[in-house]
Protein backbone atom coordinates (compact mmCIF):
# COMPACT_ATOMS: atom_id res chain seq x y z
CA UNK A 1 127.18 248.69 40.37
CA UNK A 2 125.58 247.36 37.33
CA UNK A 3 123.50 243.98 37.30
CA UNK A 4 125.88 242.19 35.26
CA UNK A 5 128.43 242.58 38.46
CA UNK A 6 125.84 241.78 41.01
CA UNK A 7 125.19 238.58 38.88
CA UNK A 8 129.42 237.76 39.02
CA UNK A 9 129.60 238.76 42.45
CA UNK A 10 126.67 236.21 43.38
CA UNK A 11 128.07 233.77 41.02
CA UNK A 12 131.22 233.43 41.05
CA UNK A 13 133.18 231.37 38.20
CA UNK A 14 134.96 228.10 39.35
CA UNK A 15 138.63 228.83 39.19
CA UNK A 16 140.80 226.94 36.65
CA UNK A 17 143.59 224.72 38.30
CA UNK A 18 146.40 222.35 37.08
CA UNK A 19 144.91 219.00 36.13
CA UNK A 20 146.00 216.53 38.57
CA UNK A 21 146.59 212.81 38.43
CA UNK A 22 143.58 212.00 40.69
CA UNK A 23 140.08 210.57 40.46
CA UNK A 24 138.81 213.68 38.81
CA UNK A 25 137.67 214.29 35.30
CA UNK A 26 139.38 217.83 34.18
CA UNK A 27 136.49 220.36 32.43
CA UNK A 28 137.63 222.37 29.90
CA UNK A 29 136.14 225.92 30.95
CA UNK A 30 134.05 225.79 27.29
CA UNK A 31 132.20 223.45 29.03
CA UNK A 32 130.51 225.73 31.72
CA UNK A 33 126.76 225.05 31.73
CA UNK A 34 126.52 221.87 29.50
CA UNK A 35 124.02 219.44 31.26
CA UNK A 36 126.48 215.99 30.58
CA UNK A 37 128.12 217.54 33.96
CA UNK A 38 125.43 217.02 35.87
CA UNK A 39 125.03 213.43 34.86
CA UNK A 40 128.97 212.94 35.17
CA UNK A 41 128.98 210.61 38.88
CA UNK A 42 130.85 208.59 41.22
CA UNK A 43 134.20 210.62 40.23
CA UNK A 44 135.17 214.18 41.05
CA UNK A 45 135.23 217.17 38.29
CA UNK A 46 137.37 220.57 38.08
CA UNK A 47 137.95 222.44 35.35
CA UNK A 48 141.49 222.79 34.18
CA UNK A 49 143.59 224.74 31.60
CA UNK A 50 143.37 221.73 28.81
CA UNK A 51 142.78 221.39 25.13
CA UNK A 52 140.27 218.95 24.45
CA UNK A 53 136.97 219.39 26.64
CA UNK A 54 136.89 216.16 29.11
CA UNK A 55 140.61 214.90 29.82
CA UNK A 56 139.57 211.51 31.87
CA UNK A 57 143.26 210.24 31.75
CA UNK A 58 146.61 211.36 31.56
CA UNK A 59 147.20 210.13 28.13
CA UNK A 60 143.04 210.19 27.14
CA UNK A 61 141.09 213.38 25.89
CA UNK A 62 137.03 214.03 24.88
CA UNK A 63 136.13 215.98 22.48
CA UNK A 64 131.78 216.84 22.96
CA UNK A 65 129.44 217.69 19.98
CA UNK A 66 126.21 218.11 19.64
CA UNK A 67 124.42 217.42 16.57
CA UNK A 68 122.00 220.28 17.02
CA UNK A 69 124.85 222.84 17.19
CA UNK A 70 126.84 220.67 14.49
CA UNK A 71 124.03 221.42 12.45
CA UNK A 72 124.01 225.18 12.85
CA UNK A 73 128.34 225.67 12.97
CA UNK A 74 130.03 222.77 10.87
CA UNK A 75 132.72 224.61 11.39
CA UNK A 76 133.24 223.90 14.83
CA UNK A 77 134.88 220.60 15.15
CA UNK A 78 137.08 221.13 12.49
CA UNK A 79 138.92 223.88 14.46
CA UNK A 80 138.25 221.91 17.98
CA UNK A 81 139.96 218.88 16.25
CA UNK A 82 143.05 221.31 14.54
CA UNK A 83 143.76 223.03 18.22
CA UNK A 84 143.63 219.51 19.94
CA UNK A 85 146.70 217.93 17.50
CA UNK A 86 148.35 215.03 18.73
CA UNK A 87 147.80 215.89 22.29
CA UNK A 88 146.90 212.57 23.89
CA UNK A 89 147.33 208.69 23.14
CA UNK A 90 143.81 208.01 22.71
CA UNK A 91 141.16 210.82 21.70
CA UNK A 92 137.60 210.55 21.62
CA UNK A 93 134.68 212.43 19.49
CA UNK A 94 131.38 212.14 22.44
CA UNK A 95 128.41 213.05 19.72
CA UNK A 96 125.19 213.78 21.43
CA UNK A 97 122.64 212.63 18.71
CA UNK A 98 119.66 214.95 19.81
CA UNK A 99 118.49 215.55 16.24
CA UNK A 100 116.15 213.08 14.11
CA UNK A 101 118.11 212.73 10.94
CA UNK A 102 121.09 212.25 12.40
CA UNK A 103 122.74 208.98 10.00
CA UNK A 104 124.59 211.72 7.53
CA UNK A 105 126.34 213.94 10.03
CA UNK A 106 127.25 210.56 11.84
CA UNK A 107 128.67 209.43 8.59
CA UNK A 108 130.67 212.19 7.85
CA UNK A 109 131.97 212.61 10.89
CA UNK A 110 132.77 209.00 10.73
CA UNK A 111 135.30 210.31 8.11
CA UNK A 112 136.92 212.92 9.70
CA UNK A 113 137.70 211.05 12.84
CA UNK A 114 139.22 207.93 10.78
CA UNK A 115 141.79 210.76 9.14
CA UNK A 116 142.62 212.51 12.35
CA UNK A 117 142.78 209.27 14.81
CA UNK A 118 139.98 209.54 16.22
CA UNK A 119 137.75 207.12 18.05
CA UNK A 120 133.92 208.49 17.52
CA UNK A 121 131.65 208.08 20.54
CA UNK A 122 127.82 208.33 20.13
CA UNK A 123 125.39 208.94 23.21
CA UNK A 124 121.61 209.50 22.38
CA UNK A 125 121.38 211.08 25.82
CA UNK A 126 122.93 213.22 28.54
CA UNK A 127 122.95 210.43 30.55
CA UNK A 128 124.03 208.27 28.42
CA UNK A 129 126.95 210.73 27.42
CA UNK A 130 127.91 211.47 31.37
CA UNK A 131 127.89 207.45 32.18
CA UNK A 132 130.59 206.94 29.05
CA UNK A 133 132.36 210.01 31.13
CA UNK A 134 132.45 208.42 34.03
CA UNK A 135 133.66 205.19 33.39
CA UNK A 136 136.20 206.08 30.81
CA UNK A 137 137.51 207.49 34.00
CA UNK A 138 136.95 204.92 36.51
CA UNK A 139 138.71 202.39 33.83
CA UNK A 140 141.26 204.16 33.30
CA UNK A 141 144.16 202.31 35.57
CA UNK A 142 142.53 199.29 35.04
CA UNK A 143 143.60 196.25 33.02
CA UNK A 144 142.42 195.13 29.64
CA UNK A 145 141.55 191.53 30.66
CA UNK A 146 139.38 192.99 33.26
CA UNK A 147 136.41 193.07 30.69
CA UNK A 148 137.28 189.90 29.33
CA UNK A 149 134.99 186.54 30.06
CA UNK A 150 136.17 184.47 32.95
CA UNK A 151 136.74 181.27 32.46
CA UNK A 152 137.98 178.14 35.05
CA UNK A 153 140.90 176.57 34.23
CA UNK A 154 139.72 172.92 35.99
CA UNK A 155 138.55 170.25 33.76
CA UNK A 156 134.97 170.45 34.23
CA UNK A 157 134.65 174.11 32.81
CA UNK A 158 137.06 173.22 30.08
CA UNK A 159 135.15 170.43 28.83
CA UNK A 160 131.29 172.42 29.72
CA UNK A 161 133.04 175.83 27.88
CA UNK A 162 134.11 173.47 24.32
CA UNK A 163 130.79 170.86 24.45
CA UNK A 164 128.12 174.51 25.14
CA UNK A 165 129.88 175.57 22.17
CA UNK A 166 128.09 173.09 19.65
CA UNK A 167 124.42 174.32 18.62
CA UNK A 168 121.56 173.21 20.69
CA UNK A 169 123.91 171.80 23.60
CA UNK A 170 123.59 173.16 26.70
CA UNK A 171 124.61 172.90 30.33
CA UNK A 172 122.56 169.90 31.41
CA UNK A 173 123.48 167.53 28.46
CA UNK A 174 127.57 168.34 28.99
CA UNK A 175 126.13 166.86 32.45
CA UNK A 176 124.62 163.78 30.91
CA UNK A 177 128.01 163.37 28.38
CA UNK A 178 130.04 163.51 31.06
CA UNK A 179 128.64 161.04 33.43
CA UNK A 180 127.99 158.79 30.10
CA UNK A 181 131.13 158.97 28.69
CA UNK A 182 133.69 160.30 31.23
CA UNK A 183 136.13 161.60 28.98
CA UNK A 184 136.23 164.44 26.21
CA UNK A 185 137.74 161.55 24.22
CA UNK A 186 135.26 159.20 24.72
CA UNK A 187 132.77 161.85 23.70
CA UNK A 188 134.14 162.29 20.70
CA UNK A 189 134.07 158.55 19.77
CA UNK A 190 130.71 157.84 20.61
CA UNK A 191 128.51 156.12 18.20
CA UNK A 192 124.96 158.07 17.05
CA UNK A 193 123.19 155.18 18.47
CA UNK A 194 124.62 155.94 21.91
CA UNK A 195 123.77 159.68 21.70
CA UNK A 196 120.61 159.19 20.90
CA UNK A 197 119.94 157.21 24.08
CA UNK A 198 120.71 159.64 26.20
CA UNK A 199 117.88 161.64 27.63
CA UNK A 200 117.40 165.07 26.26
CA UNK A 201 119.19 164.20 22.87
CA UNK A 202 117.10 163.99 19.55
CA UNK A 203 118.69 164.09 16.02
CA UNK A 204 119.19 167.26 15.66
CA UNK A 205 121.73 167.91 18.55
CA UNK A 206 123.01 164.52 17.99
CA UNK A 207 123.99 165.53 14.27
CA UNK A 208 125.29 168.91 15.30
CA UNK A 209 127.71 166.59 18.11
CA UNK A 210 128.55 164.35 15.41
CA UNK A 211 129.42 167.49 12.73
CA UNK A 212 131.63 168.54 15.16
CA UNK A 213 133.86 165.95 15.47
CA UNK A 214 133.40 164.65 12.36
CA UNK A 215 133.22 166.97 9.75
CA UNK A 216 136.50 168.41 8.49
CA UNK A 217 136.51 172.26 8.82
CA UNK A 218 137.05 172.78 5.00
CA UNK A 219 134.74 170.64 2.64
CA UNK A 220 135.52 169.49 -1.26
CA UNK A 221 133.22 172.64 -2.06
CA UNK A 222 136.15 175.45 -2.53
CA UNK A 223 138.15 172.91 -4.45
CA UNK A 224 135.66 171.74 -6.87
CA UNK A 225 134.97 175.29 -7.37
CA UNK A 226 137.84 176.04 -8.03
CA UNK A 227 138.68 173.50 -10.42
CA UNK A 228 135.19 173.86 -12.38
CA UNK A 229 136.63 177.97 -12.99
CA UNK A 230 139.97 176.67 -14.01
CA UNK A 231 138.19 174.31 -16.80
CA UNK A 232 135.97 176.93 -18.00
CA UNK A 233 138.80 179.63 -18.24
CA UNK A 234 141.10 177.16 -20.36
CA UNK A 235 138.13 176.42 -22.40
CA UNK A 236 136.92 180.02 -23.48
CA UNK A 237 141.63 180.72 -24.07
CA UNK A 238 141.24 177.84 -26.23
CA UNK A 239 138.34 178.61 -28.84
CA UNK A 240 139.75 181.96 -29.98
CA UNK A 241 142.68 180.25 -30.64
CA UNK A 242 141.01 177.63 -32.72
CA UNK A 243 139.32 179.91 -34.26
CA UNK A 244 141.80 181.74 -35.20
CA UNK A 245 143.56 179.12 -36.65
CA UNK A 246 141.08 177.43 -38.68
CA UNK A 247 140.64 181.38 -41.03
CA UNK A 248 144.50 180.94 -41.77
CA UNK A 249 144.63 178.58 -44.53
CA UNK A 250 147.58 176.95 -46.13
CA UNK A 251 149.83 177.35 -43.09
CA UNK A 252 150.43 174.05 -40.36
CA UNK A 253 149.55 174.30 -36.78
CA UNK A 254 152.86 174.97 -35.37
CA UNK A 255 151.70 176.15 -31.80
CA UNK A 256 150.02 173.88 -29.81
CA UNK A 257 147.70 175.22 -26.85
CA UNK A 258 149.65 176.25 -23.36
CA UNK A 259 147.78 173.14 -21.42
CA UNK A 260 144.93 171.27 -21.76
CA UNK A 261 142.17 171.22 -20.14
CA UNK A 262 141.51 169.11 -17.00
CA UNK A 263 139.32 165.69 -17.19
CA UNK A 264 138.01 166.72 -20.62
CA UNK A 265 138.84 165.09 -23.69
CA UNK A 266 140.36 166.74 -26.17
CA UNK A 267 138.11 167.41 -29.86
CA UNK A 268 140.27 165.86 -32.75
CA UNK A 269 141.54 168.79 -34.74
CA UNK A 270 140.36 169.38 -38.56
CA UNK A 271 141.67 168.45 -41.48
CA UNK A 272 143.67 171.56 -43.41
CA UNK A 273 143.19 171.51 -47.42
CA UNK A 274 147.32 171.64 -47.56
CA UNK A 275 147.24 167.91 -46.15
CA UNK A 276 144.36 166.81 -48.50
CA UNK A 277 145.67 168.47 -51.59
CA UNK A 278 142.55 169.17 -52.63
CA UNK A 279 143.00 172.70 -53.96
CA UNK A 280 141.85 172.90 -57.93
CA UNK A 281 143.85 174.71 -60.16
CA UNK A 282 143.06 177.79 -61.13
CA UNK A 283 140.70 178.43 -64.20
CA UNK A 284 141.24 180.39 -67.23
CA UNK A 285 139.91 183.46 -67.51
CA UNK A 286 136.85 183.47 -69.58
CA UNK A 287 135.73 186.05 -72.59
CA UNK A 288 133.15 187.52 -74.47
CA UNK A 289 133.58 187.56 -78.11
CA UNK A 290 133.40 190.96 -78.67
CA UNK A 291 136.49 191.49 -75.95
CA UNK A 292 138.45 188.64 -78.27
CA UNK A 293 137.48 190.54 -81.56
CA UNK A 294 138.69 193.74 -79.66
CA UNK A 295 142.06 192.57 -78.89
CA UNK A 296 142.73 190.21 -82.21
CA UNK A 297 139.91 191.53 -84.73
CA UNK A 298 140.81 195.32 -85.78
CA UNK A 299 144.44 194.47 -87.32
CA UNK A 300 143.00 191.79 -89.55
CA UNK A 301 140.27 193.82 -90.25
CA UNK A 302 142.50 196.58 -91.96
CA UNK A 303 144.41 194.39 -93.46
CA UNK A 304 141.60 192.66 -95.51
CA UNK A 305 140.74 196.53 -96.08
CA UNK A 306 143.81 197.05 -97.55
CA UNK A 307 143.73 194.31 -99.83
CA UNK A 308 140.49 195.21 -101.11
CA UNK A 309 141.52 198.38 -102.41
């Protein structure tokens, strides 16, 4: 009997079951040895013949990395993530970040899990890793709104839940409004005077009361910014076209621009030379005297030649 059987024999290997619907996580067998089981509590594990490595619902699957082994086989996830397929509803990349530089393999893996569906996990422990185990688990009948705040539907928590809301107010001075005032409405009425007198108000939580029901939730700023871009943009369409109608001469303006612009007035246009009539007439072409003596002067010439002889 060879050690290597002795070892088995001593050890033997947990046997792989049908995943049940109970308070158990089911282990992939890949997963023998990894230390996130250890730190895996308060629900029951056995391993189980499934794809991904942690199933902690019926409709939920884990996938586990490591950065440290990312590093050495990139390959890895790629096939993990091509074997697991559309398997479950929700499926989850657990990354162990054990490594230092560990921002560019996040980021690419970022990437892969927004094309395959993927929510990405990141644990910078084992512990951390096993607790996000566990209560993926644990959570997994329970209700949405079960994580949500809870808030009292009487009037009191109504009104201290809206007035807390408003910067610098706090729990004591909804107190003081309230047995001031009496109402939300009459709250919102009050005069600055009257919130100043209050004890524990000063002028900057009385302005930040008064902004609130005051100020309108959208301010002139958008629309006079908006209206300054519209002027400018009519006003750099309009000089090319002035421009370019000022260089063609001896035609009328027959196209007038599309609008004008807003609360500016309007430059008077130029005068065109067509309306003044100003154009001279055009001058005679000047020339030298020998050009005139070369077009008129050598016929005469031989004729005076001629009569000389």
């Amino acid at each position: 009997m060879t050690s290597g059987t002795v070892a088995s024999a001593s050890a033997p290997a947990p046997p792989i079951v049908v995943p049940s619907l109970g308070n158990s996580v089911i282990l992939n067998p890949l997963q023998r040895g990894n230390p996130v089981l250890e730190c895996i509590r308060n629900v029951g594990k056995e391993y189980g013949d499934i794809v991904a490595d942690y199933q902690v619902g019926k409709t939920t699957g884990v996938l586990f990395l490591s950065l440290k082994y990312h590093r050495l086989h990139p390959e890895y996830i790629h096939i993990r993530i091509e074997k697991l397929g559309h398997s479950y509803n929700l499926r989850i990349l657990l990354i162990l970040s054990d490594i230092s530089e560990h921002k560019e393999p996040i980021r690419e893996l970022t990437k892969t899990c927004l094309i395959n569906n993927i929510t990405i996990v990141v644990a910078f422990s084992f512990e951390e890793a096993g607790h996000y185990l566990s209560t993926f688990k644990q959570f997994e009948h329970k209700p949405p709104d079960l994580i949500k705040e809870r808030a009292d539907r009487d009037y009191v928590s109504m009104l201290r839940t809206s007035l807390t809301s408003i910067s610098k107010v706090n729990k004591t001075d909804v107190e003081t409004l309230r047995a001031s005032f009496g109402s939300f409405a009459n709250i919102a009425k009050a005069e600055t005077t009257q919130l100043q007198n209050l004890p524990g108000f000063g002028q900057v939580k009385t302005k930040n009361i008064k902004n609130a029901f005051e100020k309108p939730f959208r301010n002139n700023a958008t629309t006079s910014l908006a209206v300054l871009s519209t002027i400018k943009e009519r006003e750099s369409n309009a000089q090319p076209t002035t421009a370019a109608n000022s260089s063609s001469k001896g035609k009328e303006e027959e196209a007038t621009p599309a609008s004008p612009p807003a609360r500016l007035p309007r430059s008077p246009s130029p005068v065109w030379d067509i309306e003044l009539d100003l154009t001279p007439p055009p001058e005679p072409e000047a020339h030298s005297p020998r050009q005139a003596e070369a077009e008129s002067g050598p016929a005469g010439n031989w004729v005076v030649d001629l009569d000389t002889l």
